[in-house]
C-alpha atoms as a PDB file:
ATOM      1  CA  UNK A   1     -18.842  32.167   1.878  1.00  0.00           C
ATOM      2  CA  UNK A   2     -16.225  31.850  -0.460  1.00  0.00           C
ATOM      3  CA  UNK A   3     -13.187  32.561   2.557  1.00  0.00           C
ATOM      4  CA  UNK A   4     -15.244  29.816   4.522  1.00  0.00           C
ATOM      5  CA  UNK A   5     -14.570  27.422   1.527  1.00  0.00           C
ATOM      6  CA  UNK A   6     -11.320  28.654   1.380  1.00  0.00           C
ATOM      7  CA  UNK A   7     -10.308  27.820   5.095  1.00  0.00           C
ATOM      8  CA  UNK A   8     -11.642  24.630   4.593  1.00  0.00           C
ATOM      9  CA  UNK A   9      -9.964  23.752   1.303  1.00  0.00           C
ATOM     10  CA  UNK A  10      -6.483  24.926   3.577  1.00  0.00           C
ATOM     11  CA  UNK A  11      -7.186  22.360   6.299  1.00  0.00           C
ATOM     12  CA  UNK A  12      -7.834  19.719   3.578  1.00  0.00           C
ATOM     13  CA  UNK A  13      -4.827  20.500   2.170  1.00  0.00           C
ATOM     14  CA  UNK A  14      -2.858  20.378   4.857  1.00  0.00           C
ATOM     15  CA  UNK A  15      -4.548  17.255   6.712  1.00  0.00           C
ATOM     16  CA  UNK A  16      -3.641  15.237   3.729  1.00  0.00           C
ATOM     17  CA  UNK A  17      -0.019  16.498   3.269  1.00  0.00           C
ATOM     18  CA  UNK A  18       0.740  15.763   6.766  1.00  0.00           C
ATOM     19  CA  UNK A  19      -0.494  12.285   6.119  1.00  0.00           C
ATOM     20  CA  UNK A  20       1.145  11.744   2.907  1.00  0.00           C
ATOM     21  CA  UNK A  21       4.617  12.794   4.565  1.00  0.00           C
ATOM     22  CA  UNK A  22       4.413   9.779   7.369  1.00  0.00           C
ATOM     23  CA  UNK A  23       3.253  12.115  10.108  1.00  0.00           C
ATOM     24  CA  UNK A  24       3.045   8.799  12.142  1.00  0.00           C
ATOM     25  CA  UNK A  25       5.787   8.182  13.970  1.00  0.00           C
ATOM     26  CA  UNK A  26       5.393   4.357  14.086  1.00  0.00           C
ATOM     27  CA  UNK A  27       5.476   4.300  10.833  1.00  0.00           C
ATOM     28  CA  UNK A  28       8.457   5.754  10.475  1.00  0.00           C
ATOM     29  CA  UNK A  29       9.871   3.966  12.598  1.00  0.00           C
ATOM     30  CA  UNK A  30       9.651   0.478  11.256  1.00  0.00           C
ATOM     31  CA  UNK A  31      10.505   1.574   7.861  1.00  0.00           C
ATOM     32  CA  UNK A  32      13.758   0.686   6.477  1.00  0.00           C
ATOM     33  CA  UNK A  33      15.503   1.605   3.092  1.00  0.00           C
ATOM     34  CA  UNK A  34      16.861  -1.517   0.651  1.00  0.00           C
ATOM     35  CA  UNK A  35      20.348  -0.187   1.720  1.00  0.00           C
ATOM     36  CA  UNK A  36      19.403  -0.386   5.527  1.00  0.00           C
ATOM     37  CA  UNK A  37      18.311  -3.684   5.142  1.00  0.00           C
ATOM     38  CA  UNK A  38      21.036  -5.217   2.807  1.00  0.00           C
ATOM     39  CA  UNK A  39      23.641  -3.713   5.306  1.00  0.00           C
ATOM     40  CA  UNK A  40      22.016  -5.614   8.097  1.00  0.00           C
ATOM     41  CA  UNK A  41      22.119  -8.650   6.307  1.00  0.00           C
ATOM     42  CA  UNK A  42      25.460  -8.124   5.769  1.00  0.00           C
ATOM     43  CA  UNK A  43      26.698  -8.065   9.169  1.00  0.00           C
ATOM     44  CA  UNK A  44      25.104 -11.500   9.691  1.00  0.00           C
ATOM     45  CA  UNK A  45      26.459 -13.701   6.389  1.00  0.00           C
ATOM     46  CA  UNK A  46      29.839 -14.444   6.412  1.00  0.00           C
ATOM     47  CA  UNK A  47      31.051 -15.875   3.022  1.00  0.00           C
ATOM     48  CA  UNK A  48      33.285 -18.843   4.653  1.00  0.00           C
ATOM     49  CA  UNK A  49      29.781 -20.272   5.401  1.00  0.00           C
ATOM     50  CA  UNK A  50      29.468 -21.077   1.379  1.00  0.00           C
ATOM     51  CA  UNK A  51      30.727 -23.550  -0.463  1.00  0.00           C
ATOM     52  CA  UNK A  52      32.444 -21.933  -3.459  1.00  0.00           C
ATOM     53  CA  UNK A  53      30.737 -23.483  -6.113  1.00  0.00           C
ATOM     54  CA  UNK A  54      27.327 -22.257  -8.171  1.00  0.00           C
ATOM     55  CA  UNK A  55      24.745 -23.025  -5.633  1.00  0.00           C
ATOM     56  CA  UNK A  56      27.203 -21.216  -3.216  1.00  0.00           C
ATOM     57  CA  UNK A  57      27.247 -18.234  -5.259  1.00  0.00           C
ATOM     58  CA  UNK A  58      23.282 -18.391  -5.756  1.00  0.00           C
ATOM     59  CA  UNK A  59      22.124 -18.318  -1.741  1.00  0.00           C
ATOM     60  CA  UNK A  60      25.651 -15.856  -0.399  1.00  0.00           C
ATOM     61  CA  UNK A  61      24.173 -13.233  -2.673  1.00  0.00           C
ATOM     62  CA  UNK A  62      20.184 -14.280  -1.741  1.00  0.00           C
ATOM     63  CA  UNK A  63      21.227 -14.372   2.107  1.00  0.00           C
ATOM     64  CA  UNK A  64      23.055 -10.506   1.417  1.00  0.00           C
ATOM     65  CA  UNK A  65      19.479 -10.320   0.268  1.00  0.00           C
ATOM     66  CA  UNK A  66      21.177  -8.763  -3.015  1.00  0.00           C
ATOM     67  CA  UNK A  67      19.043 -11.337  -5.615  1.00  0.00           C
ATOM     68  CA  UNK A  68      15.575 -12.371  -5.169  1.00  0.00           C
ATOM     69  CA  UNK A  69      14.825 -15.637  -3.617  1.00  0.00           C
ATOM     70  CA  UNK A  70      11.555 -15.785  -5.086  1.00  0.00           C
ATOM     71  CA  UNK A  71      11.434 -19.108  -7.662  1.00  0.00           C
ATOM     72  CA  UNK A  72       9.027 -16.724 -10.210  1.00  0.00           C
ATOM     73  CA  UNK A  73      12.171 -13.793  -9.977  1.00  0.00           C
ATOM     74  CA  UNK A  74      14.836 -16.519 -11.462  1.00  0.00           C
ATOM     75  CA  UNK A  75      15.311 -18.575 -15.160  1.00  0.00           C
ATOM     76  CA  UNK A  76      17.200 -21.486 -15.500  1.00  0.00           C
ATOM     77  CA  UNK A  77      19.039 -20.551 -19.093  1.00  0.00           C
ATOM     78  CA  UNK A  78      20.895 -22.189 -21.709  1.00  0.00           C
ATOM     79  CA  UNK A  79      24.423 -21.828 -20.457  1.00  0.00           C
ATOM     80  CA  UNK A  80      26.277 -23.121 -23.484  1.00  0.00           C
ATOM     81  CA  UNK A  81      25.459 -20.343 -25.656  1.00  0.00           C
ATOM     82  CA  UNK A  82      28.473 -18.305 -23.381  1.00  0.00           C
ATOM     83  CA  UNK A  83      30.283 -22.363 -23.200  1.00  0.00           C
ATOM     84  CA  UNK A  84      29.158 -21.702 -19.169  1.00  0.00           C
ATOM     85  CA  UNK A  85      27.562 -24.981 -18.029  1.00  0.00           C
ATOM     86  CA  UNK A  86      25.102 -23.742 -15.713  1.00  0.00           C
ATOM     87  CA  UNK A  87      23.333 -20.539 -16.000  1.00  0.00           C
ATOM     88  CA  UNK A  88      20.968 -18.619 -14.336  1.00  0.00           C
ATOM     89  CA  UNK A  89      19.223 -14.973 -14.907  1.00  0.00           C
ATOM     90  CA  UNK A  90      17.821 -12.922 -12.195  1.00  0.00           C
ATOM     91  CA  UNK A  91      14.694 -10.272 -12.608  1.00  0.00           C
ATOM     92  CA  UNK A  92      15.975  -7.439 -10.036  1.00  0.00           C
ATOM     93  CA  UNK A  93      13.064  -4.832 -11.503  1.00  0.00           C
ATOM     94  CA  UNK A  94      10.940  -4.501 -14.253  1.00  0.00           C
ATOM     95  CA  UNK A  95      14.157  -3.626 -16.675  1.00  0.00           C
ATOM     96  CA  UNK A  96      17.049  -4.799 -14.816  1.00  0.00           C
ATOM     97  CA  UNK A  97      18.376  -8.393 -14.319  1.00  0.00           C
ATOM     98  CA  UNK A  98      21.820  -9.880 -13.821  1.00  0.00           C
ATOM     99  CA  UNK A  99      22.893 -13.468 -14.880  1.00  0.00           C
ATOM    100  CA  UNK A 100      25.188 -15.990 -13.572  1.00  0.00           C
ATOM    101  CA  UNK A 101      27.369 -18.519 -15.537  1.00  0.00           C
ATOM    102  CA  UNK A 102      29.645 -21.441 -14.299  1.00  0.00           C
ATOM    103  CA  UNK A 103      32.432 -22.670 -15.584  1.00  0.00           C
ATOM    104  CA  UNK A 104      34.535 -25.850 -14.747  1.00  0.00           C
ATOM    105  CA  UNK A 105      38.047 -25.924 -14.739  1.00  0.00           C
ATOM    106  CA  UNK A 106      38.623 -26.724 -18.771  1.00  0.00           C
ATOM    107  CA  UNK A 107      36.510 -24.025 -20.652  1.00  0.00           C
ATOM    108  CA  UNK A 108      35.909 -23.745 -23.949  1.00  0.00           C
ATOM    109  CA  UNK A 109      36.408 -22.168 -27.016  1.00  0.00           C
ATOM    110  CA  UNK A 110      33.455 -19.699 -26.291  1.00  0.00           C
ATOM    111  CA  UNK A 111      34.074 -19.435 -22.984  1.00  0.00           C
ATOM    112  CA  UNK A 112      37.996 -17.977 -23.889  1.00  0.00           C
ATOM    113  CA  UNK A 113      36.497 -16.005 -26.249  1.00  0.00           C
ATOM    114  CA  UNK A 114      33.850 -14.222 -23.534  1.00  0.00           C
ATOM    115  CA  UNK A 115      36.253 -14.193 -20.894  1.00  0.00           C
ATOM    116  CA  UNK A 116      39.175 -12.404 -23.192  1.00  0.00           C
ATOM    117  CA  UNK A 117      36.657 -10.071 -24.295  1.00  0.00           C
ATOM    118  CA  UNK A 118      35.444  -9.112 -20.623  1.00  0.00           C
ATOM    119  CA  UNK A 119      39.130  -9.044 -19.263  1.00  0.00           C
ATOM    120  CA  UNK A 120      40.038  -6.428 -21.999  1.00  0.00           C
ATOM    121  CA  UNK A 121      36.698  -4.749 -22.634  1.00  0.00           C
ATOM    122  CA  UNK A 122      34.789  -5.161 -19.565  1.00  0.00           C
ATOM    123  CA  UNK A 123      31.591  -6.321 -22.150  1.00  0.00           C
ATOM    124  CA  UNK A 124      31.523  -8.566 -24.715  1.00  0.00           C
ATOM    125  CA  UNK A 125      29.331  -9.497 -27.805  1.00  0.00           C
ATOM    126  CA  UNK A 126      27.706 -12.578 -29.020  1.00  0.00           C
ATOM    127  CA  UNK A 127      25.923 -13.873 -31.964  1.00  0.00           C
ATOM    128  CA  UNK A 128      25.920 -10.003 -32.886  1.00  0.00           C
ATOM    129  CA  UNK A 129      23.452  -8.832 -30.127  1.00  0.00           C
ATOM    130  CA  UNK A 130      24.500  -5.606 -28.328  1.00  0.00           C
ATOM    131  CA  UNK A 131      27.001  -5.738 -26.018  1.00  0.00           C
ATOM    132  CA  UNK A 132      26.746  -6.663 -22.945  1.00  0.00           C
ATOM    133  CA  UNK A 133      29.098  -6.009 -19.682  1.00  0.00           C
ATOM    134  CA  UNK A 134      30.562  -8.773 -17.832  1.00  0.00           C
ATOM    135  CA  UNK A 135      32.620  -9.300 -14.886  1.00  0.00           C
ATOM    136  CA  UNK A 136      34.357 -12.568 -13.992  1.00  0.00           C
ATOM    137  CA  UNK A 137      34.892 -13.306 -10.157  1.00  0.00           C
ATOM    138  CA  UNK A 138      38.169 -13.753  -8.704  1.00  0.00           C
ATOM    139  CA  UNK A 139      38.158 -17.450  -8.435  1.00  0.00           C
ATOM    140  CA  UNK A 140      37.524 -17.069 -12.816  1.00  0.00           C
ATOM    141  CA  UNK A 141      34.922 -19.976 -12.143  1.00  0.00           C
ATOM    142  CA  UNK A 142      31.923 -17.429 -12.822  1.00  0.00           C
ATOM    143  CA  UNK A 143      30.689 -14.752 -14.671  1.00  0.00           C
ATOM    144  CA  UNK A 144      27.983 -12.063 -14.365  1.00  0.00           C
ATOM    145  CA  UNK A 145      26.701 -10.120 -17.050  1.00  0.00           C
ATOM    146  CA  UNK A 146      23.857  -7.727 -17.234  1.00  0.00           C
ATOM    147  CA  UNK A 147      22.936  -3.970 -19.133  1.00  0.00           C
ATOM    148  CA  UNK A 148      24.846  -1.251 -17.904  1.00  0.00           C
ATOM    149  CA  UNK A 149      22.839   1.122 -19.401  1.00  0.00           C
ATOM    150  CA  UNK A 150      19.735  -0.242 -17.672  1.00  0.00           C
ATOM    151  CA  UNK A 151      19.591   1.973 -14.265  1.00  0.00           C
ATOM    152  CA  UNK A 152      19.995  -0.034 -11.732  1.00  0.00           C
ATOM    153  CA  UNK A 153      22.519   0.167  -8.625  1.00  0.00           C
ATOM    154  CA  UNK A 154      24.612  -2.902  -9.548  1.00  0.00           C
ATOM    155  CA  UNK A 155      27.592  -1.983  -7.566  1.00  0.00           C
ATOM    156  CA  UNK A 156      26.954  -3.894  -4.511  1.00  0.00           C
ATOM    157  CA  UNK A 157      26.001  -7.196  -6.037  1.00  0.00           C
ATOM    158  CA  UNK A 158      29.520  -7.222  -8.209  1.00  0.00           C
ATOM    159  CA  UNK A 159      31.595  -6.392  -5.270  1.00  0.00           C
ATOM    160  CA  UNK A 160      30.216  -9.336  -3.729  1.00  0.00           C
ATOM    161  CA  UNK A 161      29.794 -11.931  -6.713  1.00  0.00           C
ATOM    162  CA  UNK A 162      33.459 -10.638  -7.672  1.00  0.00           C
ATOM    163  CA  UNK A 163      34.767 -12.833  -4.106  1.00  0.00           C
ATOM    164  CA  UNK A 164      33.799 -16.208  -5.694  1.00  0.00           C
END
C-alpha cells in the first residue's frame, strides 16, 4: 500500500512540475520578455517623429514602451519646487518611479542650482531630503531624476530620455 501511494504521489509530482515549467508549447511560444518587447518597439519609433519638447519626451519614451501609458501610472507634480515648469512622475513598479522636469530657455535660480549639482554629482539634494540622482538630456531642456538605490533596470529609459 504504502509504494502504491508512493507511485502515485511521483506522478503527482511530476504532472504538476511539467505544468508549472510551460510544458505547452503554445504557450511558450507567444510569450515574450519586457526586453523582447521593448526591443521590438524600438525598431518601429524613430525619434525624428517627436517634436522635441515635453509632450515629445512623454509619448517617444511611452511608444519605446519604456513608461506606462496608463493615466492611473502618471502624477502631474509641482514642478517649481526643482524651478522646472512642468513636471511629471512615473510609477514603473511598486518602488520604482522616474520623473520628468522641463525647463525653458531662462532657468532659474533653483534650476542652476539642481542642474550644477547633477552635472558635478550626478544627484542632487533639496529642501534636505535624501539625495536623489539626476540626469539632464542633451538638449539641457529636461531632467530625470529617480532612486538609484531602488532596483530597478533604469538604464534603457536614460539612454533614451538623455537624446532630448
Amino acid at each position: 500500500m504504502k509504494r502504491i501511494v508512493s507511485i502515485l504521489l511521483i506522478v503527482v509530482f511530476a504532472a504538476l512540475l511539467l505544468t508549472a515549467c510551460g510544458a505547452d508549447p503554445l504557450y511558450n511560444k507567444n510569450t515574450a520578455t519586457a526586453d523582447e518587447a521593448a526591443t521590438e518597439a524600438e525598431t518601429k519609433v524613430d525619434i525624428s517623429d517627436y517634436t522635441k519638447d515635453f509632450k515629445g519626451l512623454q509619448k517617444y519614451l511611452q511608444d519605446l514602451e519604456l513608461i506606462p501609458k496608463e493615466d492611473d501610472k502618471q502624477t502631474e507634480l509641482y514642478a517649481d519646487i526643482l524651478g522646472a515648469d512642468k513636471a511629471v512622475r512615473y510609477t514603473l513598479s511598486s518602488s520604482a518611479f522616474i520623473e520628468f522636469y522641463s525647463y525653458g530657455e531662462k532657468k532659474n535660480d533653483t534650476a542652476n542650482m539642481v542642474f550644477e549639482q547633477v552635472k558635478k554629482e550626478g544627484t542632487f539634494e533639496i529642501a534636505g531630503l535624501e539625495p536623489l540622482t539626476g540626469v539632464i538630456s542633451d538638449s539641457e531642456n529636461f531632467l530625470a531624476v529617480y532612486n538609484a538605490k531602488i532596483n530597478y533596470d533604469y538604464d534603457k529609459i536614460i539612454n533614451e530620455f538623455k537624446k532630448f
